[in-house]
Protein backbone atom coordinates (compact mmCIF):
# COMPACT_ATOMS: atom_id res chain seq x y z
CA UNK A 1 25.60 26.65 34.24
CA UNK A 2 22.44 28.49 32.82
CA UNK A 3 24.31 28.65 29.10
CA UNK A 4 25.39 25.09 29.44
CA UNK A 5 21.90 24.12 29.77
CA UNK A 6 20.35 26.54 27.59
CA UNK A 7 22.85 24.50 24.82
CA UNK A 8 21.73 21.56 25.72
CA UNK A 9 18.05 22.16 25.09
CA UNK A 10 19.18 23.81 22.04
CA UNK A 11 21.25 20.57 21.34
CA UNK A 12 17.99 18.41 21.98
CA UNK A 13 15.22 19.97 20.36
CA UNK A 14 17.66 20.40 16.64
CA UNK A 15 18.09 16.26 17.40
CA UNK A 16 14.55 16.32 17.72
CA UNK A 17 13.86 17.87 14.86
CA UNK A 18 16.21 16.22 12.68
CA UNK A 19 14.14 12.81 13.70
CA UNK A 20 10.65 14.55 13.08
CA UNK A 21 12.36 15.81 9.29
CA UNK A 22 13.22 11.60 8.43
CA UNK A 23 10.35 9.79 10.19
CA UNK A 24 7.18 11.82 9.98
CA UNK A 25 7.69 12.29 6.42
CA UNK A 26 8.00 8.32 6.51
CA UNK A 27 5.23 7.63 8.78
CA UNK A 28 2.84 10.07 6.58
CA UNK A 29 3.96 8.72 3.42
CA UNK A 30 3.61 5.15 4.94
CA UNK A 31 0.27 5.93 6.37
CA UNK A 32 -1.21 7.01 3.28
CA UNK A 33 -0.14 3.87 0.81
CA UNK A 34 -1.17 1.50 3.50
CA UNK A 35 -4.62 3.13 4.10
CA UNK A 36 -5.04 2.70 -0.11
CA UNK A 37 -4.31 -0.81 0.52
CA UNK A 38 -6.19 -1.92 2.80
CA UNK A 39 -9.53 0.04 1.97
CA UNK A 40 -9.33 -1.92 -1.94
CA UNK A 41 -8.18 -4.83 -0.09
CA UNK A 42 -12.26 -4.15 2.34
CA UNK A 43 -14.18 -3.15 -0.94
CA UNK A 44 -12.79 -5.84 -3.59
CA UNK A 45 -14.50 -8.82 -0.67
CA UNK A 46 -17.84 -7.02 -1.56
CA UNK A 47 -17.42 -5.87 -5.06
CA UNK A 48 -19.83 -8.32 -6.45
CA UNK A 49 -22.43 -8.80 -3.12
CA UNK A 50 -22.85 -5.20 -3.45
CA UNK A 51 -23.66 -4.87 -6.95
CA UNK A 52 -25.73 -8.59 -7.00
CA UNK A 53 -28.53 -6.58 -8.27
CA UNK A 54 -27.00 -5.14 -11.24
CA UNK A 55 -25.46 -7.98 -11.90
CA UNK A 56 -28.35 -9.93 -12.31
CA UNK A 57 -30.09 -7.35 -14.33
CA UNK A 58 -27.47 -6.50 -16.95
CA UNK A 59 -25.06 -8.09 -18.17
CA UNK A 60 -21.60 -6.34 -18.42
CA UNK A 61 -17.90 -7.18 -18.14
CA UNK A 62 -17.06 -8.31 -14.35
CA UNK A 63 -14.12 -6.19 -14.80
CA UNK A 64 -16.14 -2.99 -14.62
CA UNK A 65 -17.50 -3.64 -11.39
CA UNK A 66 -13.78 -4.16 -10.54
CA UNK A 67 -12.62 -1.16 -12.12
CA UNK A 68 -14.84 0.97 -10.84
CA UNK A 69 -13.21 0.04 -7.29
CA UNK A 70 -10.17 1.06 -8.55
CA UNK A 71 -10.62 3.90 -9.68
CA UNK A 72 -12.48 5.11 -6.83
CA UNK A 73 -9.76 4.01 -4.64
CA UNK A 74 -7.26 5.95 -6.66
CA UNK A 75 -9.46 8.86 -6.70
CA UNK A 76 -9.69 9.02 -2.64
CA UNK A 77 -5.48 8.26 -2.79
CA UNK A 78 -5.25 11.22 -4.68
CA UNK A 79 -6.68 13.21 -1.44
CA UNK A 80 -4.99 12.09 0.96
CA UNK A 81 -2.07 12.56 -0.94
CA UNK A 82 -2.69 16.60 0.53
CA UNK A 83 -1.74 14.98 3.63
CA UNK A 84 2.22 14.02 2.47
CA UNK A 85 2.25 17.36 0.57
CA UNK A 86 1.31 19.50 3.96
CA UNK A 87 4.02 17.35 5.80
CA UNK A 88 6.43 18.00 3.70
CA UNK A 89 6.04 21.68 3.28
CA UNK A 90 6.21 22.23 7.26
CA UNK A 91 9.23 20.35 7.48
CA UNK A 92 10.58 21.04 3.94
CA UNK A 93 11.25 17.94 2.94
CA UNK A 94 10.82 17.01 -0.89
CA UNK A 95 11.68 13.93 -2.91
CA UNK A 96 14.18 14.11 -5.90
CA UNK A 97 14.20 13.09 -8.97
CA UNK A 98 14.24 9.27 -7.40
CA UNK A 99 10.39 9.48 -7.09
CA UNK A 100 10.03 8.90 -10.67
CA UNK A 101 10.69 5.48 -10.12
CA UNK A 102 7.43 5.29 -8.03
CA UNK A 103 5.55 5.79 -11.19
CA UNK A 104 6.63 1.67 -12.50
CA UNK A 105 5.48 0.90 -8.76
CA UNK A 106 2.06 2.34 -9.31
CA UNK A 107 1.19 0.87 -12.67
CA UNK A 108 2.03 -2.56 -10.91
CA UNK A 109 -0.53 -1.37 -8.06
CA UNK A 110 -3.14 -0.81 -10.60
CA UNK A 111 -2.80 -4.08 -12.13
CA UNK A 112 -2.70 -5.58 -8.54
CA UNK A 113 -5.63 -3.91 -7.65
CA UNK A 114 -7.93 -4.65 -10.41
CA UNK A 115 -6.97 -8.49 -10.00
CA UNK A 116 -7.24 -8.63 -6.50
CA UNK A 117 -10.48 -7.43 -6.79
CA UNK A 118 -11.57 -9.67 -9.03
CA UNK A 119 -10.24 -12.57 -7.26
CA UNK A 120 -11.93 -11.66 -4.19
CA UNK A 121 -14.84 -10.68 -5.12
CA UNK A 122 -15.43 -14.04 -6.59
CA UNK A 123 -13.76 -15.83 -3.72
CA UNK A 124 -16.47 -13.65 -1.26
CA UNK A 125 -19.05 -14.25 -3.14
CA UNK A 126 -19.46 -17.62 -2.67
CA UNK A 127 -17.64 -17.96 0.90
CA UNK A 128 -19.32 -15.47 2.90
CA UNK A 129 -16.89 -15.92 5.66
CA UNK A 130 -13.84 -14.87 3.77
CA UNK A 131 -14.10 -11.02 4.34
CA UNK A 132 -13.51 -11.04 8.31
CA UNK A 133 -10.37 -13.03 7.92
CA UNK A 134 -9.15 -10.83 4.79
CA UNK A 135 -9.83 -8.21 7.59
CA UNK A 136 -7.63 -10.13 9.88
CA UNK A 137 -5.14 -10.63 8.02
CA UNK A 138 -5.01 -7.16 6.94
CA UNK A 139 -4.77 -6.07 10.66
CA UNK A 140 -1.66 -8.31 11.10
CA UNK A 141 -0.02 -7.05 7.94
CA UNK A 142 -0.10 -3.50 9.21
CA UNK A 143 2.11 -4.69 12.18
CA UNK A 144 4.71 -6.73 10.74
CA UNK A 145 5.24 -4.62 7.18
CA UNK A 146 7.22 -1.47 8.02
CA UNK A 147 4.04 0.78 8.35
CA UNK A 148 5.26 2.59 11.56
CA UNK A 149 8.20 1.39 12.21
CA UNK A 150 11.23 1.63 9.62
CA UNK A 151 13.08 -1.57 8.29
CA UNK A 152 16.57 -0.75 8.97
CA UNK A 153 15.39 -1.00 12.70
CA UNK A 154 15.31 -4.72 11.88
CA UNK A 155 19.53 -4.50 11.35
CA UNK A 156 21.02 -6.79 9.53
CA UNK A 157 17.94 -9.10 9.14
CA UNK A 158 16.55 -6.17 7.30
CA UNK A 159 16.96 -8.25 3.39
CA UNK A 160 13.91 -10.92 5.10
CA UNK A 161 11.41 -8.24 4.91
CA UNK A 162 11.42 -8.67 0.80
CA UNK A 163 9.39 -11.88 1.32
CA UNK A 164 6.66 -9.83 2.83
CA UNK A 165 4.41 -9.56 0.15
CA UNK A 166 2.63 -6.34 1.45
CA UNK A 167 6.22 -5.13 2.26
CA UNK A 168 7.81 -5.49 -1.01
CA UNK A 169 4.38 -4.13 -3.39
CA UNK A 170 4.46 -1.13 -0.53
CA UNK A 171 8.36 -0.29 -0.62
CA UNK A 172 8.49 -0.10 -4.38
CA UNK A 173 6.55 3.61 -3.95
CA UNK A 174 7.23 4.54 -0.95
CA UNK A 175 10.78 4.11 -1.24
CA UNK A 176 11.27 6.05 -4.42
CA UNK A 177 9.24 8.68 -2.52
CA UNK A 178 11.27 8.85 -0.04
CA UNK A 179 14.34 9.60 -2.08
CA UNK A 180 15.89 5.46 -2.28
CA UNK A 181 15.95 3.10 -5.11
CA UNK A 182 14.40 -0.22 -4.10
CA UNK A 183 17.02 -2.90 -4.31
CA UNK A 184 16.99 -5.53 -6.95
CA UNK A 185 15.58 -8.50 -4.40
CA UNK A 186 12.41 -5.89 -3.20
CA UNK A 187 11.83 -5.69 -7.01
CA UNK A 188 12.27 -9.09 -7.89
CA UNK A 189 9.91 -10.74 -4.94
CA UNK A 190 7.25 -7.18 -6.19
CA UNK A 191 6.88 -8.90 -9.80
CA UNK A 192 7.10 -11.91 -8.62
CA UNK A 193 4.15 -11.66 -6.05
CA UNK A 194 1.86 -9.69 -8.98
CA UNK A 195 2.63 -12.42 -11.78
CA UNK A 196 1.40 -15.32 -9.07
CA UNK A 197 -1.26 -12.84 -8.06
CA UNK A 198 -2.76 -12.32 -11.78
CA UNK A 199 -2.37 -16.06 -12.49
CA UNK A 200 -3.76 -17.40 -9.58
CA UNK A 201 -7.13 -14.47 -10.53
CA UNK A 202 -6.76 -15.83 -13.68
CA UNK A 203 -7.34 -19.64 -12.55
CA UNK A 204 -9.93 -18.77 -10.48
CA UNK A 205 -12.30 -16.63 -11.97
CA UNK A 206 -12.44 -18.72 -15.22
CA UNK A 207 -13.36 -21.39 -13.20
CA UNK A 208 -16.08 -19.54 -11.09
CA UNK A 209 -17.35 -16.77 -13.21
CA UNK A 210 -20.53 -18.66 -14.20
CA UNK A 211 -21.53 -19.05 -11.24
């Protein structure tokens, strides 16, 4: 009875660690592109309230104020990118040569970035009220994207997740990264989501900028 249950615990905690090896790397990875996400998403609202006096002062290229963002963002991603790197060395769990496909996803995420900022710090700047609800909305996102929980949990209603904008921009890295090619529909609805994105900053800021 006493080696029968001694297997069993044996049995449970390899189980267990077979779940820690393919969802903590997940969750970590996950963790880490979302928390990119939505700290541009907080600073673009304020990239041109916070620089007002600069702006008024001298005049430069909006986009550098934008770019700045950016880069600082990418700069603090680069950090917390120690976090995936310690995860994966405790469990030993490393990406192959898939993750090269994550470097497409970030150039996309740059030009995201830089034109999301742009379009709301414009957007903030004259509607003060906008930055709580990007908040909002940002909170809701988190749930309802695949942050913590893994999308084949959703079965075979797993393909409606590609309409999730934050889904689809945050699968196209993570995915690669986590040793899976992003299907053609998660890549479609990805460029599809940053062409509307840039035209849309495109509209609006040449309609705003002078003011």
């Amino acid at each position: 009875t006493g080696a029968m249950v001694a297997a069993m615990w044996v049995l449970y905690a390899v189980l267990f660690r077979l779940q820690l090896r393919d969802y903590i790397p997940f969750l970590a990875l996950s963790l880490v592109l979302w928390n990119f996400l939505a700290a541009l998403v907080g600073d673009a609202c304020t990239a041109f309230i916070t620089n007002e006096g600069m702006i008024r002062s001298v005049r430069m290229p909006f986009t550098l104020y934008a770019g700045r963002i950016v880069v600082r963002n990418v700069v603090v991603l680069g950090h917390n990118a120690v976090v995936i790197l310690v995860v994966n060395l405790l469990l030993w769990t490393w990406p192959d040569a898939t993750a090269l496909l994550a470097l497409p996803g970030m150039v996309l995420w740059l030009v995201n970035a830089l034109a999301l900022t742009l379009l709301l710090g414009a957007v903030c700047a004259r509607l003060h009220d906008i930055p709580p609800i990007v908040a909002s909305v940002m909170q809701m996102a988190f749930f309802v994207s695949a942050v913590i929980w893994k999308p084949d949990q959703l079965g075979v209603h797993e393909w409606a997740l590609a309409f999730n904008p934050f889904f689809s921009l945050l699968e196209i890295v993570r995915g690669p990264l986590m040793g899976t090619v992003p299907s053609a529909l998660i890549v479609g609805c990805a460029l599809g989501y940053s062409a509307l994105l840039c035209l849309v900053t495109w509209f609006v800021f040449a309609r705003v900028r002078g003011r």
